[in-house]
PDB file of N, CA and C in Angstrom:
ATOM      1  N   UNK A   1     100.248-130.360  -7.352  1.00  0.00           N
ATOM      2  CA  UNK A   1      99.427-130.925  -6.323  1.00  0.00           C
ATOM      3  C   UNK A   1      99.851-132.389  -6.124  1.00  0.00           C
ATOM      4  N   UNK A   2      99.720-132.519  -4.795  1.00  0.00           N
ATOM      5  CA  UNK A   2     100.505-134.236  -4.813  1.00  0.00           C
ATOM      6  C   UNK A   2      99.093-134.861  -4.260  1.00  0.00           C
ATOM      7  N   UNK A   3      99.319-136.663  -4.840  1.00  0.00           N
ATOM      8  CA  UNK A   3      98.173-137.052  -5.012  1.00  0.00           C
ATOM      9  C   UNK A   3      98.587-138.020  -3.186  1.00  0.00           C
ATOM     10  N   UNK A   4      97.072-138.092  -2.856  1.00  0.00           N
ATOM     11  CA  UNK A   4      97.615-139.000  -1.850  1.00  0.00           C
ATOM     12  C   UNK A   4      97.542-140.702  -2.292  1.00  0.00           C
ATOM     13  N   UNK A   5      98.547-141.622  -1.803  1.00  0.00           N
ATOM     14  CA  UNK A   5      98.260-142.632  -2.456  1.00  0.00           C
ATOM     15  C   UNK A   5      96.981-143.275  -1.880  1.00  0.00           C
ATOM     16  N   UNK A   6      96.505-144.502  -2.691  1.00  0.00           N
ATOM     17  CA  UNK A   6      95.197-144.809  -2.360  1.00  0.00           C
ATOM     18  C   UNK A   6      95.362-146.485  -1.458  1.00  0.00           C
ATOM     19  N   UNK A   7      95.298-146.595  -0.045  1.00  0.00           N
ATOM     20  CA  UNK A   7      94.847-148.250   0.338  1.00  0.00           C
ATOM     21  C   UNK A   7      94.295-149.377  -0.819  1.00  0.00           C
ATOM     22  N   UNK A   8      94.708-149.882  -1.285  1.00  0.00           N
ATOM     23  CA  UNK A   8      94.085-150.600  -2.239  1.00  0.00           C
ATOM     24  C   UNK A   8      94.249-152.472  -1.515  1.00  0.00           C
ATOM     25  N   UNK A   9      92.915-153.161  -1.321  1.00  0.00           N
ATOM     26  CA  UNK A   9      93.215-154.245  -0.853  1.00  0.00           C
ATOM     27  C   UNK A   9      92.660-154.914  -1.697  1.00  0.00           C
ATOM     28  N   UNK A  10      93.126-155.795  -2.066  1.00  0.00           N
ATOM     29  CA  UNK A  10      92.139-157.073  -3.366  1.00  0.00           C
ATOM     30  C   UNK A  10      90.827-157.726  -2.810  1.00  0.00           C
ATOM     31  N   UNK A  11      90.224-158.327  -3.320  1.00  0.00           N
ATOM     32  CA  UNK A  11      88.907-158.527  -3.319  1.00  0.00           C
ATOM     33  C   UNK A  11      89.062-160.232  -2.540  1.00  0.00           C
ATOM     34  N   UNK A  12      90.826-160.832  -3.097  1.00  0.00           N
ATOM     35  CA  UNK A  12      91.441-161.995  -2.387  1.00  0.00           C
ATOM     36  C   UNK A  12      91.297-161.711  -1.286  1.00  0.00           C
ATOM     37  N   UNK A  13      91.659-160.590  -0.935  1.00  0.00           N
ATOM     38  CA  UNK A  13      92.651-160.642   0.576  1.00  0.00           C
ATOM     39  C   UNK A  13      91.211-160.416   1.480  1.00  0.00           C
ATOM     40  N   UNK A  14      90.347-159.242   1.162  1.00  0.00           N
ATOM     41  CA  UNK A  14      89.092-159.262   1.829  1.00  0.00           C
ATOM     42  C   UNK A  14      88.292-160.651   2.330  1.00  0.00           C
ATOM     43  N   UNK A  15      88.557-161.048   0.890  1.00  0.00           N
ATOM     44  CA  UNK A  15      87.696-162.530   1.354  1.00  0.00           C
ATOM     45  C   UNK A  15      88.217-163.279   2.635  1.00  0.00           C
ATOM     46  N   UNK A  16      89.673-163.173   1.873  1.00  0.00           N
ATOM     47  CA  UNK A  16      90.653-164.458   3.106  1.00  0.00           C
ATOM     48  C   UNK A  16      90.644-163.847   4.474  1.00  0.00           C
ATOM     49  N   UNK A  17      90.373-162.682   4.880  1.00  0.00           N
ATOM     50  CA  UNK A  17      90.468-161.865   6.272  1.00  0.00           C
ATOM     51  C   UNK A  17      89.108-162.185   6.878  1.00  0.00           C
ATOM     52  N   UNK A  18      87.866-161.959   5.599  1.00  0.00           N
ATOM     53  CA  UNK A  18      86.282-162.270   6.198  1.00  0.00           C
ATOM     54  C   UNK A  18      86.315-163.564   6.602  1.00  0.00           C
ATOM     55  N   UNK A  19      86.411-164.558   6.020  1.00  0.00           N
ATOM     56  CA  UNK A  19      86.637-165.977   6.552  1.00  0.00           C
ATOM     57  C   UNK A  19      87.278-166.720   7.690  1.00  0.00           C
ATOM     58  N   UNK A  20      88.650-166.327   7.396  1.00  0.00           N
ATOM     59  CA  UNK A  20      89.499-166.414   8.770  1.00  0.00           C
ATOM     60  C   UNK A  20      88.640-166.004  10.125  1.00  0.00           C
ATOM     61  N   UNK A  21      88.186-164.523  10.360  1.00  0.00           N
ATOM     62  CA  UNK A  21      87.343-163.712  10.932  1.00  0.00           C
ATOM     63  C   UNK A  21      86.401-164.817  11.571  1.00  0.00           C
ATOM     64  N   UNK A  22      85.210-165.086  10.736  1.00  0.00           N
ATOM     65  CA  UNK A  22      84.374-165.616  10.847  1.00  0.00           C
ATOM     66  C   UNK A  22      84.266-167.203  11.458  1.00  0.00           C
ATOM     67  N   UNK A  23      86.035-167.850  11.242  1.00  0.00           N
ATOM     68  CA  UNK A  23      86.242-169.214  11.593  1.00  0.00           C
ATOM     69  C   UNK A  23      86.470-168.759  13.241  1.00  0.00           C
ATOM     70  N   UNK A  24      86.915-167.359  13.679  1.00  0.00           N
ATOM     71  CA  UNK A  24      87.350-166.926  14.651  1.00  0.00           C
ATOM     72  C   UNK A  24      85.969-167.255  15.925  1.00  0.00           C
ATOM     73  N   UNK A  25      85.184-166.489  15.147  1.00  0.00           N
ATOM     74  CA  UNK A  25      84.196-165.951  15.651  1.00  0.00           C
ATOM     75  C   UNK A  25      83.146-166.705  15.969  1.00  0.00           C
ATOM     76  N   UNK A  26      83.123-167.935  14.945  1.00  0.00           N
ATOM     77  CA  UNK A  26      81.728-169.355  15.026  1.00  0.00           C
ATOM     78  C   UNK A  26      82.436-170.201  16.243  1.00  0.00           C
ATOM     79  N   UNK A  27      83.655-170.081  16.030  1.00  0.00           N
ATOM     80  CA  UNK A  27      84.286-171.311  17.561  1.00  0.00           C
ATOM     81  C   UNK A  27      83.844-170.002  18.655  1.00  0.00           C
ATOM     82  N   UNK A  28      84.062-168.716  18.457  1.00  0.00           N
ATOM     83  CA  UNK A  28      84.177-168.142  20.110  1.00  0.00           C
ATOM     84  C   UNK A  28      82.425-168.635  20.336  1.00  0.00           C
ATOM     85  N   UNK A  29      81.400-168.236  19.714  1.00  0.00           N
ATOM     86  CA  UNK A  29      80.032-168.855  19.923  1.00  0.00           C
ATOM     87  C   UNK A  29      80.233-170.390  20.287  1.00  0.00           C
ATOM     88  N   UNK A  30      80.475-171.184  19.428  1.00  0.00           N
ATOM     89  CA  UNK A  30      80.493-172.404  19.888  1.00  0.00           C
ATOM     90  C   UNK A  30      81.419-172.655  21.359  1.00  0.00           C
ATOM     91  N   UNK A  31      82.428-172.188  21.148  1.00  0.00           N
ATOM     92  CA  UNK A  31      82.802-172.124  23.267  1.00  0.00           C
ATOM     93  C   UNK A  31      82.438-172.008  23.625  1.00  0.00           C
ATOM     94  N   UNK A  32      81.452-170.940  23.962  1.00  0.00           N
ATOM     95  CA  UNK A  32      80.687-170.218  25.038  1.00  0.00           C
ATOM     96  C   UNK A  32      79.300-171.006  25.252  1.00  0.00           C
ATOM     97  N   UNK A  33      78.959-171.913  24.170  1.00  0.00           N
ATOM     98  CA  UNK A  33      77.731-172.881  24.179  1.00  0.00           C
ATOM     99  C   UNK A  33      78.210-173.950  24.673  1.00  0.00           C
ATOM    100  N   UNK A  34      79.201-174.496  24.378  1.00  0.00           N
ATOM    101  CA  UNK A  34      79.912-175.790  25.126  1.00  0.00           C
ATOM    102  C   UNK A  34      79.937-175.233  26.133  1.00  0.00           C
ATOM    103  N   UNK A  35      80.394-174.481  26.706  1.00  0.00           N
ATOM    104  CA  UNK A  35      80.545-174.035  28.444  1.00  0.00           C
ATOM    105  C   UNK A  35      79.590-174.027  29.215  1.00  0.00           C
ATOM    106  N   UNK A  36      78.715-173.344  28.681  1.00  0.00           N
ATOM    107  CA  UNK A  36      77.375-173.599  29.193  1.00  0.00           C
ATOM    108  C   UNK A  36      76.491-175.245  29.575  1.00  0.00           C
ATOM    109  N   UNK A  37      77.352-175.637  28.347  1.00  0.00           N
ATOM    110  CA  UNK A  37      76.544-177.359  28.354  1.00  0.00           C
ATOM    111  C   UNK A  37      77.790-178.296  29.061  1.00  0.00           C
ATOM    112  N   UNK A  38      78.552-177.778  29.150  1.00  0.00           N
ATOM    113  CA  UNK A  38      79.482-178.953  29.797  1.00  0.00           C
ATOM    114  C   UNK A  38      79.586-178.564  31.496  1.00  0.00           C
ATOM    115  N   UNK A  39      79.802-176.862  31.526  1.00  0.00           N
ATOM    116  CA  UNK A  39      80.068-176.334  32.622  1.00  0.00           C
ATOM    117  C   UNK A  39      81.633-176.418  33.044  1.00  0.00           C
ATOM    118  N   UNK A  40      82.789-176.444  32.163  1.00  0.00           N
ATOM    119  CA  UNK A  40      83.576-176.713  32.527  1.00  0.00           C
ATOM    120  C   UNK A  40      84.829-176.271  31.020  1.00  0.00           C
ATOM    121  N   UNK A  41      86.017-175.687  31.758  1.00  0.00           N
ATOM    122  CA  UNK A  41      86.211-174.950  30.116  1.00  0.00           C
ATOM    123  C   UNK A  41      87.099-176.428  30.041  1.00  0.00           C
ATOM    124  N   UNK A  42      87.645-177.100  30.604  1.00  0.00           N
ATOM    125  CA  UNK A  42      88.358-178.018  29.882  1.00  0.00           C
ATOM    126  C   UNK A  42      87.755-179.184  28.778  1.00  0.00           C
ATOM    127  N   UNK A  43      86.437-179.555  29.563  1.00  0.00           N
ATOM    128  CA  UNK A  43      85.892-180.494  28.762  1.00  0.00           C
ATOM    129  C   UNK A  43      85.227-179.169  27.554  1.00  0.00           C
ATOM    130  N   UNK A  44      85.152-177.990  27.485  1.00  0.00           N
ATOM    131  CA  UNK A  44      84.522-176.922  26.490  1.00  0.00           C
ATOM    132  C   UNK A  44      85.477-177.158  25.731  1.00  0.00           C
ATOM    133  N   UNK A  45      87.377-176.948  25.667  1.00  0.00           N
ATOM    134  CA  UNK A  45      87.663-176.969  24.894  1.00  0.00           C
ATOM    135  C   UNK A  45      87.899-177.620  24.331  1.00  0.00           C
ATOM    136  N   UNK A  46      88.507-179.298  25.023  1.00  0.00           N
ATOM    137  CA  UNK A  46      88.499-180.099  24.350  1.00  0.00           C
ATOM    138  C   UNK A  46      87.691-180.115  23.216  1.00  0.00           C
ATOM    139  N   UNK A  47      86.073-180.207  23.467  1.00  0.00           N
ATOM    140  CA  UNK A  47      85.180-180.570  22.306  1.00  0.00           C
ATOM    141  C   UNK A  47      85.215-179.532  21.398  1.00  0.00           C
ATOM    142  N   UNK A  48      85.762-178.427  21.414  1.00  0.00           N
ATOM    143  CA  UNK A  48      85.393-177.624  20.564  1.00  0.00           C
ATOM    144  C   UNK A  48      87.080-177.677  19.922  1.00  0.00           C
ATOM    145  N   UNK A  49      88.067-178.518  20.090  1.00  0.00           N
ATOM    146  CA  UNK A  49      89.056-178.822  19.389  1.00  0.00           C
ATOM    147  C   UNK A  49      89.030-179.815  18.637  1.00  0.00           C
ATOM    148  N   UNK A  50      88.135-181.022  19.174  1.00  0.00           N
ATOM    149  CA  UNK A  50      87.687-182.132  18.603  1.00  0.00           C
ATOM    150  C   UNK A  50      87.042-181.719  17.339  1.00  0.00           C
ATOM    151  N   UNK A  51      85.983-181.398  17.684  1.00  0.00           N
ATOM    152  CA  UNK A  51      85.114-180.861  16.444  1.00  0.00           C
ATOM    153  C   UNK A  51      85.803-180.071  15.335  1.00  0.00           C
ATOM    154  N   UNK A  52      86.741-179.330  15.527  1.00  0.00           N
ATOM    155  CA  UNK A  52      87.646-178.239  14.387  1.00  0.00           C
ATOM    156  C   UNK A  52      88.139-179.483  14.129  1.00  0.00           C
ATOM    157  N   UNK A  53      89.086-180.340  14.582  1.00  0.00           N
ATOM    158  CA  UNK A  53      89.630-181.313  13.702  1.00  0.00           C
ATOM    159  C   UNK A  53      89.020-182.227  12.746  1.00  0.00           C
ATOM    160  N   UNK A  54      87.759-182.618  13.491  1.00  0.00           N
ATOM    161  CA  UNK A  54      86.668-183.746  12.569  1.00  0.00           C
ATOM    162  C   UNK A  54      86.001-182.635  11.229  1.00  0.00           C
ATOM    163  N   UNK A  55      86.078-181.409  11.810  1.00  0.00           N
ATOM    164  CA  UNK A  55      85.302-180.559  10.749  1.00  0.00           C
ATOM    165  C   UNK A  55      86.534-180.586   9.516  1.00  0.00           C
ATOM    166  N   UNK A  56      87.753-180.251   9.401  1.00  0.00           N
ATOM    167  CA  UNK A  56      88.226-180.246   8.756  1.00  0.00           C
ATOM    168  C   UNK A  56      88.549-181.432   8.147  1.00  0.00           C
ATOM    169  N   UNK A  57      88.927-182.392   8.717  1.00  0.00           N
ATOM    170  CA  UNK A  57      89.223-183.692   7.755  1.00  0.00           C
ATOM    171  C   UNK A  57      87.734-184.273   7.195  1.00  0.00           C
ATOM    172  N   UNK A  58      86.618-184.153   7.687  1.00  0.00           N
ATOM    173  CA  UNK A  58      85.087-184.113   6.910  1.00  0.00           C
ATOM    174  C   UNK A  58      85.255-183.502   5.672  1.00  0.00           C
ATOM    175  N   UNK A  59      86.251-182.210   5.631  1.00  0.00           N
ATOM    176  CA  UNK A  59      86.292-181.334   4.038  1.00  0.00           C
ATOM    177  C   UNK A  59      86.980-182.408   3.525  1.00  0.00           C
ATOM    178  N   UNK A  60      88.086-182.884   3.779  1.00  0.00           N
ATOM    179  CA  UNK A  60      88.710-183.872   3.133  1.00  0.00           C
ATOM    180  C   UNK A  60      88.035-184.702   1.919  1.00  0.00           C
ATOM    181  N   UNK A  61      87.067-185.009   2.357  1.00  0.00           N
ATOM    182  CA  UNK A  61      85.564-186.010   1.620  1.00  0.00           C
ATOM    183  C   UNK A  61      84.235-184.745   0.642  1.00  0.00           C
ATOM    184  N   UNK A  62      84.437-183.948   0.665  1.00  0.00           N
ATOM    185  CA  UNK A  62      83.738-183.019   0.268  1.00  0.00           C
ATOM    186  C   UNK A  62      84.105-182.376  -1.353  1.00  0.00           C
ATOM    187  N   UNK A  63      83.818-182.718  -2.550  1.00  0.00           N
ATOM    188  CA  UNK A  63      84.012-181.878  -3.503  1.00  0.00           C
ATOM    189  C   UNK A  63      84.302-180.604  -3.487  1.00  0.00           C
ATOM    190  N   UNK A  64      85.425-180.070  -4.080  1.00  0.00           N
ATOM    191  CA  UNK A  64      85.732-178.586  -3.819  1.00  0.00           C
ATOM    192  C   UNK A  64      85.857-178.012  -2.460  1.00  0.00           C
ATOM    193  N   UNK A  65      87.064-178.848  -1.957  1.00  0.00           N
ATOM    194  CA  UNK A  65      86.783-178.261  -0.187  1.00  0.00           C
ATOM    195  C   UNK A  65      87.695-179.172   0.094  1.00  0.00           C
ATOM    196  N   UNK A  66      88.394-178.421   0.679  1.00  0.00           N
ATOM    197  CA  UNK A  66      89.803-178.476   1.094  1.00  0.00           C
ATOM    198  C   UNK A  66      90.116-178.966   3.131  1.00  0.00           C
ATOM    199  N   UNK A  67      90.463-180.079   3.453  1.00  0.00           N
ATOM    200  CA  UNK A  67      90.796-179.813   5.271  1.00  0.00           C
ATOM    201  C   UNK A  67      92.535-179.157   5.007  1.00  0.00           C
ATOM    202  N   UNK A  68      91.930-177.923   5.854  1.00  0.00           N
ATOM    203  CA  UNK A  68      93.350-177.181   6.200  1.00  0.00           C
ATOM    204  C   UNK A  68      93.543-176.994   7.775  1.00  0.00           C
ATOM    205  N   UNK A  69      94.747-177.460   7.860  1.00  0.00           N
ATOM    206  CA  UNK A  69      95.067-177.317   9.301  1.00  0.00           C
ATOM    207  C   UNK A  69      95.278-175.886  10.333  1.00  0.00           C
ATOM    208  N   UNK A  70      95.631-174.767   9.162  1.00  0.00           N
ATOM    209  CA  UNK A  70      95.231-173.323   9.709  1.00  0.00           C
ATOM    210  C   UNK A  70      94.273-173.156  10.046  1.00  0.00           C
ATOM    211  N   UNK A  71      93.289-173.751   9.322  1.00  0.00           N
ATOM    212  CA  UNK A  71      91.386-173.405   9.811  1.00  0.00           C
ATOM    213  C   UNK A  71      91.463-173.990  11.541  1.00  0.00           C
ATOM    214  N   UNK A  72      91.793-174.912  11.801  1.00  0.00           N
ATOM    215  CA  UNK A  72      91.869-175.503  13.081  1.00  0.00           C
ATOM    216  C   UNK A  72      92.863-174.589  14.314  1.00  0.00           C
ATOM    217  N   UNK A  73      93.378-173.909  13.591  1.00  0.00           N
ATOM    218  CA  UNK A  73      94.606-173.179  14.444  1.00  0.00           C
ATOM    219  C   UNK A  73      93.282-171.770  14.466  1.00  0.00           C
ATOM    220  N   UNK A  74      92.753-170.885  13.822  1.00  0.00           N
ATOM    221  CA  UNK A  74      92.040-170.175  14.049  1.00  0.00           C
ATOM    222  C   UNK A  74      90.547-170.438  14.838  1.00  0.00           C
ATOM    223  N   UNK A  75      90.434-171.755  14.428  1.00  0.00           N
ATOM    224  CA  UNK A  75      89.389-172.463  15.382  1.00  0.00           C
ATOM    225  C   UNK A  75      89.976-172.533  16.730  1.00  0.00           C
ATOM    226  N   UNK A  76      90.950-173.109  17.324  1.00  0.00           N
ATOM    227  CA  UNK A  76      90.776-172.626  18.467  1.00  0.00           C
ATOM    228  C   UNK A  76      91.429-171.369  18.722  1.00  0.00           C
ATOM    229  N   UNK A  77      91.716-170.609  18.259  1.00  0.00           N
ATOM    230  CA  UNK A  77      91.877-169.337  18.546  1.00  0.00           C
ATOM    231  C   UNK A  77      90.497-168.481  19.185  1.00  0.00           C
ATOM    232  N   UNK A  78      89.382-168.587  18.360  1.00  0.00           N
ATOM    233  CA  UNK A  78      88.505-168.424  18.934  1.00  0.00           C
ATOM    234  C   UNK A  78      88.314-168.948  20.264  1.00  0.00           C
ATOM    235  N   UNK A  79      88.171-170.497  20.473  1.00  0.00           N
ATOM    236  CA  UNK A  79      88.070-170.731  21.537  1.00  0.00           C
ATOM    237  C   UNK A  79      88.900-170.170  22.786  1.00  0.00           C
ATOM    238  N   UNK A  80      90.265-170.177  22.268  1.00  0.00           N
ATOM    239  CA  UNK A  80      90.593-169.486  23.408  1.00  0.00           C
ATOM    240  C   UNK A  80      90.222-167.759  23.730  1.00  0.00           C
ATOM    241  N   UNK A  81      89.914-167.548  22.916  1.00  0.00           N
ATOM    242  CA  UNK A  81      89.383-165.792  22.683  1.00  0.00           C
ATOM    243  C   UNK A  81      88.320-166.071  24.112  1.00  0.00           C
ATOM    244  N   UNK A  82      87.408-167.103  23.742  1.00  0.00           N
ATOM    245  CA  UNK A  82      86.167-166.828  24.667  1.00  0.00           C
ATOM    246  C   UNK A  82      87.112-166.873  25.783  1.00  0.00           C
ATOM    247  N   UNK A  83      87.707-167.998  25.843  1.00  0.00           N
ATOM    248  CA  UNK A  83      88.547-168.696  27.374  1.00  0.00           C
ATOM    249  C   UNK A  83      88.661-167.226  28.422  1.00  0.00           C
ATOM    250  N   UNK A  84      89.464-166.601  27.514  1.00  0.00           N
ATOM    251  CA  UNK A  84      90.324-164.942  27.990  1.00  0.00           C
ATOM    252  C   UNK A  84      88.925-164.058  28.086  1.00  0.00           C
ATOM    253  N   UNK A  85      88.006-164.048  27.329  1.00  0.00           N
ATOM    254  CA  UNK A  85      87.086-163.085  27.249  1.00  0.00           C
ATOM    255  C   UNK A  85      85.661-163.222  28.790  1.00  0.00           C
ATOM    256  N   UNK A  86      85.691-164.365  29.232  1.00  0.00           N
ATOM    257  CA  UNK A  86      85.286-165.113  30.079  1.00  0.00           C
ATOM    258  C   UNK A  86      85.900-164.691  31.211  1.00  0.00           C
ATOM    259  N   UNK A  87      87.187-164.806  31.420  1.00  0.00           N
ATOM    260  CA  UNK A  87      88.456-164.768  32.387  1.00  0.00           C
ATOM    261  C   UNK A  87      88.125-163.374  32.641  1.00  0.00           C
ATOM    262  N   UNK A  88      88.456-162.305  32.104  1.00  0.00           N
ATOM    263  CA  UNK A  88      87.872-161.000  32.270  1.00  0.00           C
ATOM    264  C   UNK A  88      87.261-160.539  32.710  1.00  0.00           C
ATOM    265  N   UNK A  89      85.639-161.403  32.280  1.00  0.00           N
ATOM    266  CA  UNK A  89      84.284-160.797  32.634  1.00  0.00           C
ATOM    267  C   UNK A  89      84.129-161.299  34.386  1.00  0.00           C
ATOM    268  N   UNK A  90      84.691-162.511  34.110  1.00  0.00           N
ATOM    269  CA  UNK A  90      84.380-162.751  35.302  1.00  0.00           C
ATOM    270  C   UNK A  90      85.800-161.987  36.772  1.00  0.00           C
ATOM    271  N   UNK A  91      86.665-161.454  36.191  1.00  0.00           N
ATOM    272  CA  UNK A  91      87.273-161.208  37.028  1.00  0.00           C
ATOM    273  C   UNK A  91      86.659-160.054  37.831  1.00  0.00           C
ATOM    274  N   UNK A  92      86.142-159.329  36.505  1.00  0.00           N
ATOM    275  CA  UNK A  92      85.814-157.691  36.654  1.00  0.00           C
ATOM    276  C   UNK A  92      84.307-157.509  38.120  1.00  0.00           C
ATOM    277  N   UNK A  93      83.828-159.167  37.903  1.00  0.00           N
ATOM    278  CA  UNK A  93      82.680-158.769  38.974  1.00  0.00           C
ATOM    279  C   UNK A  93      82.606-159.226  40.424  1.00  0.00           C
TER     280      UNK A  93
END
């Protein structure tokens, strides 16, 4: 009988995918709230690029907490997620 092999992902890698994820996902919210309050995606993204940068060098100063410049690259990733996700919705109506 042959065994099938088993997916095995570490408990690392889960974490590092949930996080990433989640850095994705707090900027696409925070875009979509800047947009609303600015009315305008340029001044939206700006601030919501501003802020990923100040957020991360803030870790800088923080015990146990690291500013990484990937976090900022997935930060606006989100943002642009909304940008495109926006672009869409509104094309479709």
């Amino acid at each position: 009988m042959s065994s099938i092999p088993s997916l095995s992902i570490s408990t690392g890698m889960m974490d590092y995918v949930l996080r990433k994820t989640a850095h994705v996902f707090v900027y696409f919210i925070l875009s979509f709230l800047a947009y609303k309050t600015f009315d305008d995606f340029l001044y939206s993204i700006c601030f919501c690029i501003i802020f990923a940068l100040s957020d991360e060098y803030h870790q800088t100063f923080v015990e146990g907490r690291s500013g990484v410049f990937t976090d900022v690259l997935y930060d606006t990733a989100g943002v642009y997620a909304f940008v495109g996700f926006n672009n869409l919705i509104t094309k479709k109506q």
